[in-house]
Protein backbone atom coordinates (compact mmCIF):
# COMPACT_ATOMS: atom_id res chain seq x y z
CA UNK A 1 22.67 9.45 50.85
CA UNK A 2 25.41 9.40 48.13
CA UNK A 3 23.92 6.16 46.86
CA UNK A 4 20.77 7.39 46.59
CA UNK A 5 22.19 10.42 44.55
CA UNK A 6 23.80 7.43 42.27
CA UNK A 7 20.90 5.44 42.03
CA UNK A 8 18.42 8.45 40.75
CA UNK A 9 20.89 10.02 38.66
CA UNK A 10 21.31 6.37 36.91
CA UNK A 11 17.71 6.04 36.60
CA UNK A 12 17.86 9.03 34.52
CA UNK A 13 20.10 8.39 32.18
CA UNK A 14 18.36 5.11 31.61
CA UNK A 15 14.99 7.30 31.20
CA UNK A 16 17.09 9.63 28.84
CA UNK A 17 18.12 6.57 26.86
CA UNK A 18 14.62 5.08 26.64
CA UNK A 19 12.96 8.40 25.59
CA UNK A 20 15.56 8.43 22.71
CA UNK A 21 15.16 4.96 21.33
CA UNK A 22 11.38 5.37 21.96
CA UNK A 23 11.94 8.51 19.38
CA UNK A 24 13.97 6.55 16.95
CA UNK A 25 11.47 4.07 16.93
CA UNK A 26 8.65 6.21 16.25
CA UNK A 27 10.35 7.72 13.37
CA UNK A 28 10.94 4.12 11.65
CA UNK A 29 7.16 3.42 12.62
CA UNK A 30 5.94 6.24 10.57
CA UNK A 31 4.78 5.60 6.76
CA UNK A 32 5.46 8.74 4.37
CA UNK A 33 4.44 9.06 0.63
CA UNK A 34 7.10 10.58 -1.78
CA UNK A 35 5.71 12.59 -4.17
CA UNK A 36 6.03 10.31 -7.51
CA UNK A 37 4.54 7.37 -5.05
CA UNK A 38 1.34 9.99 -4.28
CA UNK A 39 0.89 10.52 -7.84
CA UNK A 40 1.11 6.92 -9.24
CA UNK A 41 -1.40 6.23 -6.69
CA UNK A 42 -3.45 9.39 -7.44
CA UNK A 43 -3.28 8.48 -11.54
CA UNK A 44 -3.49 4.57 -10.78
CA UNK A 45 -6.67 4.90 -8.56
CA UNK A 46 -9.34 5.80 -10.72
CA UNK A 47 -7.95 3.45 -13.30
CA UNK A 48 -8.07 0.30 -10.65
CA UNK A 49 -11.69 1.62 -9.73
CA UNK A 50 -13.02 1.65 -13.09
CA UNK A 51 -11.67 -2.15 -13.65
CA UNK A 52 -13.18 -3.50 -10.65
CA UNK A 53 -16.46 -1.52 -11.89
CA UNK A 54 -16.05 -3.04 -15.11
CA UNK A 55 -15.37 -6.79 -13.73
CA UNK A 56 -18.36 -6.35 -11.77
CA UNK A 57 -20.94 -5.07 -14.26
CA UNK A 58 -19.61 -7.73 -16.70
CA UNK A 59 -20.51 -10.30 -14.24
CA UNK A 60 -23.78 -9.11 -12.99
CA UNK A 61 -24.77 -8.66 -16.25
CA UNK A 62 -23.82 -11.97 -17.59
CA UNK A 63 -25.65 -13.81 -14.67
CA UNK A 64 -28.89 -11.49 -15.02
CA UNK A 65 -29.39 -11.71 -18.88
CA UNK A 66 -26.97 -14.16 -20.65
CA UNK A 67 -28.80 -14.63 -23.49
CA UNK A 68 -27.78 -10.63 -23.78
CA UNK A 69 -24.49 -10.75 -22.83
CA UNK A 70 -23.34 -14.00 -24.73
CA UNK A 71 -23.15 -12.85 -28.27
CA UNK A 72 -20.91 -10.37 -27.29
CA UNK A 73 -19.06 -11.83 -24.66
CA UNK A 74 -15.52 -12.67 -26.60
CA UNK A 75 -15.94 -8.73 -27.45
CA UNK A 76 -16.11 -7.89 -23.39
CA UNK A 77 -13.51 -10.12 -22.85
CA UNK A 78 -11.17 -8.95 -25.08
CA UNK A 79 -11.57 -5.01 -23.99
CA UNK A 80 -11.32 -6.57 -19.98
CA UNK A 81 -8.04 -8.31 -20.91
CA UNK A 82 -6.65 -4.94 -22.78
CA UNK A 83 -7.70 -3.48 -19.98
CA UNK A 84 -6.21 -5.90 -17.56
CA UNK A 85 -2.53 -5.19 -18.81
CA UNK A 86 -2.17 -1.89 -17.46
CA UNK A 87 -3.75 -2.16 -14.00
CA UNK A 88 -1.57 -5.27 -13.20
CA UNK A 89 1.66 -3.68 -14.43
CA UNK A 90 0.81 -0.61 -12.16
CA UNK A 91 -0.25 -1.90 -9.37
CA UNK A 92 2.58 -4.43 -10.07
CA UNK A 93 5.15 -1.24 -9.98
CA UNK A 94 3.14 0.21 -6.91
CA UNK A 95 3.71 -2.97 -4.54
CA UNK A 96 7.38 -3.42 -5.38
CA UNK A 97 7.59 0.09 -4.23
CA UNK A 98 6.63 -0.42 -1.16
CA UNK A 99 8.15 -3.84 -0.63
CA UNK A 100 11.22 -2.33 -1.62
CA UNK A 101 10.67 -0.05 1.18
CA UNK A 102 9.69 -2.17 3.61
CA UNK A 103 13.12 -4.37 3.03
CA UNK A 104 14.94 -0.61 3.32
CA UNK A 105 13.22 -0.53 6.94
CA UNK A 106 13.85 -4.03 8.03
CA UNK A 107 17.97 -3.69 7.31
CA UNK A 108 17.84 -0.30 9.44
């Protein structure tokens, strides 16, 4: 009988443990934006959306109607590439974030 007591009060303290690690590891599993991250992403969005709009018009354009398109084509190019600089450095600055992060969550 005493064994038994043993036995069940072992199990639960092994049940105790797992609940706890099963917390801990819900917590690490668990993504959260700081603000400054929620707002580059808010300000960066419509930015990254208008140059994938852009890209794609240029393209459908210049396959539907070249002889449109061509004589102003180094034009286009030029504003795409202007355009190009900031939505690469941002979403440059927005993926180090988070790899940062994820290197922060793989040494805990």
């Amino acid at each position: 009988m005493a064994d038994e007591v043993d036995e069940v009060a072992e199990i639960r303290k092994e049940l105790a443990l797992a609940r706890e690690e099963i917390g801990s590891l819900r917590v690490k599993a668990t993504t959260t934006l700081s603000g400054t991250e929620f707002l580059t992403l808010l300000m960066l969005g419509p930015v990254v959306a208008a140059f994938v709009i852009l890209g794609t018009t240029i393209i459908w354009k210049a396959t539907s109607n070249p002889a449109e398109v061509a004589p102003h084509l180094d034009i286009i190019l030029v504003a795409f590439a202007i355009f190009a600089t900031p939505v690469g450095a941002g979403l440059g600055a927005i993926t180090g974030r988070f790899s940062d992060e994820g290197k922060r969550k793989d040494k805990e």
